[in-house]
Each structure stands twice: as C-alpha cells, then as structure tokens.
N, C-alpha and C. Protein backbone atom coordinates (compact mmCIF):
# COMPACT_ATOMS: atom_id res chain seq x y z
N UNK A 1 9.51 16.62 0.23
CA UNK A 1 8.73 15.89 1.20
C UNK A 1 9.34 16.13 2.58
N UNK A 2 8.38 16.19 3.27
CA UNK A 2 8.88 16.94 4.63
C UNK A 2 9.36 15.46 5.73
N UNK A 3 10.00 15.27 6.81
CA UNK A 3 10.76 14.09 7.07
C UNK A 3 9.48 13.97 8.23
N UNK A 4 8.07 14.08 8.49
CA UNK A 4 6.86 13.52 9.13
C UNK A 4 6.33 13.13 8.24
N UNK A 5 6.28 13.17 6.71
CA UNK A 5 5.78 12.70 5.60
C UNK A 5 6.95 11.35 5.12
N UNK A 6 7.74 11.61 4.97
CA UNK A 6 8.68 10.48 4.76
C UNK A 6 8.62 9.59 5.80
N UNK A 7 8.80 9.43 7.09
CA UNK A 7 8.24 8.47 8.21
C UNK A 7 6.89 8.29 7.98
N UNK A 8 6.00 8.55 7.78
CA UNK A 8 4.53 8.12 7.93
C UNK A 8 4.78 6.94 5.92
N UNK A 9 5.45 7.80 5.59
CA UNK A 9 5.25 6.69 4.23
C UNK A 9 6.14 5.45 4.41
N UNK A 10 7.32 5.58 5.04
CA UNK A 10 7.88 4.26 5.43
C UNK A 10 6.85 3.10 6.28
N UNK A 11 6.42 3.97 7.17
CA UNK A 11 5.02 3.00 8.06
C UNK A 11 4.26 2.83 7.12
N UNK A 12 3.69 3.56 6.33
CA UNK A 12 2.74 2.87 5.74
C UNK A 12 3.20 1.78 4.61
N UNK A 13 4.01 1.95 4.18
CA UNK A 13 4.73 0.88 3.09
C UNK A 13 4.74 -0.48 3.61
N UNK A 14 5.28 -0.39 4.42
CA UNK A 14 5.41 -1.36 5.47
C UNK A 14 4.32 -2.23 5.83
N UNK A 15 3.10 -1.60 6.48
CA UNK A 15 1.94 -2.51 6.99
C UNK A 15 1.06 -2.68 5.51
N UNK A 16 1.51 -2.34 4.60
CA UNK A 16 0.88 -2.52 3.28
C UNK A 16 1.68 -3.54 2.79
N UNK A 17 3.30 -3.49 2.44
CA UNK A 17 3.88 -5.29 2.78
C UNK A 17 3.36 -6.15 3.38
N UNK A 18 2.93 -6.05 4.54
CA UNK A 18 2.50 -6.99 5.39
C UNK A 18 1.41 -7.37 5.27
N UNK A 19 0.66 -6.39 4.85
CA UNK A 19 -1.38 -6.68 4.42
C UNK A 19 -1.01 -7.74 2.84
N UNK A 20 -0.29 -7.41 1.81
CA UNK A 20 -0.24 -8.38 0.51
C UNK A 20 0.41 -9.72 0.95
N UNK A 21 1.68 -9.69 1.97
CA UNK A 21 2.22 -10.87 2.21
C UNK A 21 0.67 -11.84 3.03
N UNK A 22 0.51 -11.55 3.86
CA UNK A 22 -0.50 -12.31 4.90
C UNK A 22 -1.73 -12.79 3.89
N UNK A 23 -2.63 -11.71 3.54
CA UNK A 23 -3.89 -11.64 3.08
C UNK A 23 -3.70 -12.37 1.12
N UNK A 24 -2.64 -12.20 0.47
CA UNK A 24 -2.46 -12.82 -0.68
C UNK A 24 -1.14 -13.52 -0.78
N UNK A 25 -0.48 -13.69 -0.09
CA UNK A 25 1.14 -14.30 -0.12
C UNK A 25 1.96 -13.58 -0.95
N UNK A 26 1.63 -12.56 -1.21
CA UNK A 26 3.03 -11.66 -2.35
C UNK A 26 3.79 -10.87 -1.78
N UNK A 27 4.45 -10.59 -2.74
CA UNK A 27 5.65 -10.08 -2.44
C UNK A 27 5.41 -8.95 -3.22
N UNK A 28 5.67 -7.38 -3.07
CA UNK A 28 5.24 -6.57 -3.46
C UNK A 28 6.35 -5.56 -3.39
N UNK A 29 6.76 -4.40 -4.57
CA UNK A 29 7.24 -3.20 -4.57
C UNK A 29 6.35 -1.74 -4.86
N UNK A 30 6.62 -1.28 -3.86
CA UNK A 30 5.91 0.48 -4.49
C UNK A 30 6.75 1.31 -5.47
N UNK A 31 5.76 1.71 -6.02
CA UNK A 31 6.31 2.61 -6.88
C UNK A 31 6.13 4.42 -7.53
N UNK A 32 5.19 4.62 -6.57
CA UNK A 32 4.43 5.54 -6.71
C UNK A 32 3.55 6.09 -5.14
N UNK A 33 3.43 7.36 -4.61
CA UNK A 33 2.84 7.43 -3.68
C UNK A 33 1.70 8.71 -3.82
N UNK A 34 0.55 8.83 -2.82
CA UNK A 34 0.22 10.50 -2.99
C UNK A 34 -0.33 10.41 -1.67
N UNK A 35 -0.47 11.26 -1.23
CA UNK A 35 -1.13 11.90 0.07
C UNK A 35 -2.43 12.60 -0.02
N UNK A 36 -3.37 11.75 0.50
CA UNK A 36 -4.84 12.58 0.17
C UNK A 36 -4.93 14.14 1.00
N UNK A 37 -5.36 14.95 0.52
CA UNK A 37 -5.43 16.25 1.82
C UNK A 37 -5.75 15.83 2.53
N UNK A 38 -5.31 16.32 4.17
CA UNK A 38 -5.28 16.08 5.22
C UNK A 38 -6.56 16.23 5.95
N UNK A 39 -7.27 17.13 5.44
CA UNK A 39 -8.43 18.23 5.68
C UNK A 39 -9.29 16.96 5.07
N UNK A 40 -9.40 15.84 4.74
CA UNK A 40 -10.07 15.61 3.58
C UNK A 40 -10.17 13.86 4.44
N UNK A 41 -8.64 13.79 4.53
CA UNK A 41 -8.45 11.77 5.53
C UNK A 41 -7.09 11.98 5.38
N UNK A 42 -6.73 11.30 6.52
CA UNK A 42 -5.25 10.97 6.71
C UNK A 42 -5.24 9.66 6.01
N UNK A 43 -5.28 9.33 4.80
CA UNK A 43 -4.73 8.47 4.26
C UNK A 43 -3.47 8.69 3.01
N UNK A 44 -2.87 7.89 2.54
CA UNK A 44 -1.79 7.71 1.34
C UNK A 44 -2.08 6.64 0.81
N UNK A 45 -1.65 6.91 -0.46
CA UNK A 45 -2.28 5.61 -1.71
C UNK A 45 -0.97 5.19 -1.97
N UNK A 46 -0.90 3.93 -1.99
CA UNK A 46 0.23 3.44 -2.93
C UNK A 46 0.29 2.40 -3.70
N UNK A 47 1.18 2.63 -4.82
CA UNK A 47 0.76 2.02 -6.07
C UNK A 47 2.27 1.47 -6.64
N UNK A 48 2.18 0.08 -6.98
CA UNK A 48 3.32 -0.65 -7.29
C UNK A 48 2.85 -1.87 -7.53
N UNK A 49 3.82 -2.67 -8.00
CA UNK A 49 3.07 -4.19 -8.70
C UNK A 49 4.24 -5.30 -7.76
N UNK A 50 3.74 -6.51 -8.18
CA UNK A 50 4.08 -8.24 -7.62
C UNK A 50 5.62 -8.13 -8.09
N UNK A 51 6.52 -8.31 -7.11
CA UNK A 51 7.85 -8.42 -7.50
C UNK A 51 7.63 -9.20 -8.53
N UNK A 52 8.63 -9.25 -9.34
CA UNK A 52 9.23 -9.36 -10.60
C UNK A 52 8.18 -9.96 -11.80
N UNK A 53 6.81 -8.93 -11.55
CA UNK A 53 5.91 -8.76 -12.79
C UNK A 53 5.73 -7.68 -12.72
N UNK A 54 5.81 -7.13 -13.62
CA UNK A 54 5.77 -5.20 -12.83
C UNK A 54 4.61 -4.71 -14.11
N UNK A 55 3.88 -6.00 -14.91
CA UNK A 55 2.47 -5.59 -15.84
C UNK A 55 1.11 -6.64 -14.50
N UNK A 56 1.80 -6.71 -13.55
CA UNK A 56 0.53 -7.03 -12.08
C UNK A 56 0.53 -5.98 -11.07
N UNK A 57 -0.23 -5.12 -11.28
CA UNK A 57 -0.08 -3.95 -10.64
C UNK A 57 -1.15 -3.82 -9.36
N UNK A 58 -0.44 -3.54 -8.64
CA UNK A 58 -1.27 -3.81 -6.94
C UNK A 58 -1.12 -2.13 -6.16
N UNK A 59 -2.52 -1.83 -5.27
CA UNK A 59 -3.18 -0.62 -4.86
C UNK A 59 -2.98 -0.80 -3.79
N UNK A 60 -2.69 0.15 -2.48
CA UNK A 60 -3.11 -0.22 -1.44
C UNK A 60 -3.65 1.55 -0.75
N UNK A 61 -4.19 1.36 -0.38
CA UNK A 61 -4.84 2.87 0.34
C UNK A 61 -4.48 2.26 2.42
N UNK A 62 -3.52 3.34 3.04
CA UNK A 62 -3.34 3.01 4.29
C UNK A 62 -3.96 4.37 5.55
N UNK A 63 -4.97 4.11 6.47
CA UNK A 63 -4.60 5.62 7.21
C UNK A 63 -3.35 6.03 8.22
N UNK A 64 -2.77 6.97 8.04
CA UNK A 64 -1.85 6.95 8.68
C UNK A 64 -1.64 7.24 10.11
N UNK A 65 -2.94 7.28 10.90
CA UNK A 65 -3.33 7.68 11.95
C UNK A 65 -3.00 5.95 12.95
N UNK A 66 -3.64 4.98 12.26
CA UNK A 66 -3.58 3.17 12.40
C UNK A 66 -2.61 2.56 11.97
N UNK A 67 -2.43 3.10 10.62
CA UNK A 67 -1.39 2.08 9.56
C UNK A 67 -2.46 0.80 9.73
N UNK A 68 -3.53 1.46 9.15
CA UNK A 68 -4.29 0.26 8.69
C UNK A 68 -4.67 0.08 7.15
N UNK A 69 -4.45 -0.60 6.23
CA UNK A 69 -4.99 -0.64 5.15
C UNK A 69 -6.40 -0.78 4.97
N UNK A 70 -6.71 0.25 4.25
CA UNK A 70 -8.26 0.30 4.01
C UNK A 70 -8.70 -0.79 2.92
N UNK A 71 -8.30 -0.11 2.15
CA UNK A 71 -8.17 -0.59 0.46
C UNK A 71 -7.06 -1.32 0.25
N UNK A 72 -7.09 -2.78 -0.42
CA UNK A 72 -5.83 -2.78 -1.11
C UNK A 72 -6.84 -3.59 -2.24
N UNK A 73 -5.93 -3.79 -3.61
CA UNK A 73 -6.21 -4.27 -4.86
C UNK A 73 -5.06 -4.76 -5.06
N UNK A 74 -5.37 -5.92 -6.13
CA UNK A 74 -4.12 -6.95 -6.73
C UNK A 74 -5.23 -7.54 -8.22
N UNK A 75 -4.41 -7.90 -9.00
CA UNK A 75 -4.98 -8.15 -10.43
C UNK A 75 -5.80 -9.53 -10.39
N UNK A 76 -7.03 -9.50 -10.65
CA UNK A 76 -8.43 -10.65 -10.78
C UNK A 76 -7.25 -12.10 -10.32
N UNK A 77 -6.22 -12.41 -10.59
CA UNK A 77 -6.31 -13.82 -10.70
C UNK A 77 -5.45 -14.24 -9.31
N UNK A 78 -5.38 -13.34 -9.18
CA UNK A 78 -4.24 -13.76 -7.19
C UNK A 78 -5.66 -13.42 -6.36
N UNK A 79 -5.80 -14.38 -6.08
CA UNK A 79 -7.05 -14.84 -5.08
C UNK A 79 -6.39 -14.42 -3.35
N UNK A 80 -7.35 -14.41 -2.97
CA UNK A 80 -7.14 -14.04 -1.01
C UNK A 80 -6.90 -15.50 -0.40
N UNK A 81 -5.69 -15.50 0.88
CA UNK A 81 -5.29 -16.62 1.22
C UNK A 81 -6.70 -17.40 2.08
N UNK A 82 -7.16 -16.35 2.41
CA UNK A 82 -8.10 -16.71 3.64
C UNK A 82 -9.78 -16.17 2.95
C-alpha cells in the first residue's frame, strides 16, 4: 500500500468513527479495507464490527475526496440516535 493510500485510509477510518459514534453511539473497530477503482469513485469500504462483539458487524463506504460517509450499515437492532 502506497503511503497516499495509507493516509487517505487513516482519514477515512476516522470520519467513519465519527459517523457510528454521533449517528448510532458506537464504538467501532475496522477490520478489513478495499479501494474501489479510482476510474470507477474515489471511495473505500470498510468493514469491522461494535467493539467487543465482533458477531455485530458494521459497513461503512467513505469518499475520499470529502471523507464523507456515503453508506454506513450496523446490524437491524442498533437503531439511529437521531
């Protein structure tokens, strides 16, 4: 992984923490990343579950152009704060 790919995934990790803390109150680890072609969207998917349930597995899709989360997912029963 090239170190403009490793910075853009730290940012995005990050405002994807911040999108589960705010928008559902969790607390969240990644565990998994991919990079959509570039040619295609500057986005990265990432995939990891609710600290210390790691069978609640939570999505988040970010572009890395904003560090805005597009997409995120969390399992049917953790409801949105707002």
């Amino acid at each position: 992984m090239s170190s403009e790919q490793k910075d853009i995934l730290q940012k995005a990790e990050v405002a994807s923490l911040t999108y589960f803390k705010e928008n559902y109150g969790i607390d969240v680890e990644f565990t998994n990343h991919k990079f959509i072609p570039a040619d295609l969207s500057h986005t990265v998917s990432l995939t990891g579950y609710v600290k210390g349930n790691k069978d609640q597995e939570v999505f988040a899709m970010v572009d890395y152009d904003t560090y805005e989360v597009k997409t995120g997912s969390v399992p049917d029963h953790i409801k949105p704060l707002k």
